[in-house]
Protein backbone atom coordinates (compact mmCIF):
# COMPACT_ATOMS: atom_id res chain seq x y z
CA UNK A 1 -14.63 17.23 -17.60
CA UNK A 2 -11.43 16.93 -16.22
CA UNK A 3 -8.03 17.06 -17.92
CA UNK A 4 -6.73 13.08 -18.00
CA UNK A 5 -3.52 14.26 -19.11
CA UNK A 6 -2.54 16.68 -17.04
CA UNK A 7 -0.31 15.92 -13.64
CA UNK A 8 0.23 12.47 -14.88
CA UNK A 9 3.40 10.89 -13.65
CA UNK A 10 1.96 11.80 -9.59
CA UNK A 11 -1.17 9.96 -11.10
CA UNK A 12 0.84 7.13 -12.81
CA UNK A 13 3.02 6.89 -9.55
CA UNK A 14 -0.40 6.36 -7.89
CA UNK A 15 -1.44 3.15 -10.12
CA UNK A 16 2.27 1.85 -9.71
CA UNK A 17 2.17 1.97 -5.94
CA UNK A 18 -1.63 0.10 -5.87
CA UNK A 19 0.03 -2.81 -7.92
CA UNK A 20 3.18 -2.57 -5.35
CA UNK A 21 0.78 -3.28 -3.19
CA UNK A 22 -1.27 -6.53 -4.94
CA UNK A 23 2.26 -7.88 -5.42
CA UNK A 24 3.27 -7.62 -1.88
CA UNK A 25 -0.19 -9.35 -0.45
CA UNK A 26 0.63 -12.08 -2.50
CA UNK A 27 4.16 -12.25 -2.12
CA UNK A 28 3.46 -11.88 1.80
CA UNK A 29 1.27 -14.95 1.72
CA UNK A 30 3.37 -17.15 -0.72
CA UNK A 31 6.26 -16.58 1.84
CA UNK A 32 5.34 -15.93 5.16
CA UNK A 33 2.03 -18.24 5.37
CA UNK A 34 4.19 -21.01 7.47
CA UNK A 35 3.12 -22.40 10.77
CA UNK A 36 4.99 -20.35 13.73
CA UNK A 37 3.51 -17.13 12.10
CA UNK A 38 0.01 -17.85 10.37
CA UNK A 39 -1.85 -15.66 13.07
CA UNK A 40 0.44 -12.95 12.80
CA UNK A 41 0.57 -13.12 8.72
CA UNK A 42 -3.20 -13.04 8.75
CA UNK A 43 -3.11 -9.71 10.68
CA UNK A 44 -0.42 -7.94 8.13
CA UNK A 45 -2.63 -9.59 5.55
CA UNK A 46 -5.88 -7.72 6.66
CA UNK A 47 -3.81 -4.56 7.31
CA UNK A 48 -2.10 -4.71 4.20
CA UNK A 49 -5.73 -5.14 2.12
CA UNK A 50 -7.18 -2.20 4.39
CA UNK A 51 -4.03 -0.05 3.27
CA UNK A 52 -4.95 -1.30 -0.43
CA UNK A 53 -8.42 0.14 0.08
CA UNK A 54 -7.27 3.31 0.83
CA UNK A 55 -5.02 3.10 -2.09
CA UNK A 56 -7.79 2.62 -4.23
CA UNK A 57 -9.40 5.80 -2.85
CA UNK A 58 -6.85 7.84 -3.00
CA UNK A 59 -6.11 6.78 -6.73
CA UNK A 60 -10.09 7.87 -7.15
CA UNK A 61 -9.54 11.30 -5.43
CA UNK A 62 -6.62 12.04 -7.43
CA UNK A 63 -7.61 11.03 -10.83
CA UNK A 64 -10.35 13.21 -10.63
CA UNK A 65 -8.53 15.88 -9.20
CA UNK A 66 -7.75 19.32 -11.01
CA UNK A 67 -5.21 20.51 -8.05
CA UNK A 68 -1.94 20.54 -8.18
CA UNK A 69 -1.12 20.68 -4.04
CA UNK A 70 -3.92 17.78 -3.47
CA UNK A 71 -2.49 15.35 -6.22
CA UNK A 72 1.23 15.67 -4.79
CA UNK A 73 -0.53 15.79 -0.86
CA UNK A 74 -2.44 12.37 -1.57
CA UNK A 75 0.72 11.48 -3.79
CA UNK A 76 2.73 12.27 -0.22
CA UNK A 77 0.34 10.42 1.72
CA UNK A 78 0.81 7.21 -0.31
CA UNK A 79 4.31 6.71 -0.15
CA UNK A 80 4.16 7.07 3.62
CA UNK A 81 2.06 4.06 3.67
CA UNK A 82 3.97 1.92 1.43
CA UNK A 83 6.95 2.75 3.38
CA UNK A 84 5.33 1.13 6.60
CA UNK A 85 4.08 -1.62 4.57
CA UNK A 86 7.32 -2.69 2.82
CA UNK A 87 9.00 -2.00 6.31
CA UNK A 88 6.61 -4.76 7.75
CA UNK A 89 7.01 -6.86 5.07
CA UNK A 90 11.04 -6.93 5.28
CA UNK A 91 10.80 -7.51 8.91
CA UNK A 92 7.91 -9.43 9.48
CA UNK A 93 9.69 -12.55 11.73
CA UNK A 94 11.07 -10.23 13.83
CA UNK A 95 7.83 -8.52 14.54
CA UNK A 96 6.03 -11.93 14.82
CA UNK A 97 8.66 -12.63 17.59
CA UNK A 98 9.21 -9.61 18.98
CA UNK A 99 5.43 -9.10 19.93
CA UNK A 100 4.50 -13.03 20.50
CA UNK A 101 1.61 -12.76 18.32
């Protein structure tokens, strides 16, 4: 059985970054859901609950993980996606315009 205790702040970084993520689908549709940019919010919406997915799998990986290197890599791997999602997030009228979608 593995260890529950051990690595756990990468782990509890993890389970913090998966509700950053529930928090910004909502707050993404609460704000942005307004008529010039519904088709392009809907987009960001699916591609922010696909990145949620993976979330959700890495957060399964790495709990049961025993590895040091794999719980920091999928740790790693994590915040690079949350970075691209709060990135679209902050400038999401500007990429609505900027592509005409």
């Amino acid at each position: 059985m593995v260890n529950s205790q051990r690595y756990r702040f990468p782990k509890t970084v993890l389970f913090g970054i998966t509700g950053l993520y529930i928090i910004l689908i909502v707050a993404t549709y609460f704000l942005y859901y307004i008529e010039p940019y519904i088709n392009c919010v809907k987009r960001i919406l699916v591609a922010q609950v696909m990145a949620l997915l993976f979330q959700v799998v890495l957060n399964y990986v790495n709990y049961h993980s025993k590895n040091k290197i794999f719980i920091l890599t999928t740790l790693f791997i994590s915040a690079m996606i949350v970075s691209g999602v709060l990135s679209t997030f902050f400038n999401l009228e500007l990429m609505c315009k900027y592509f005409g979608i």
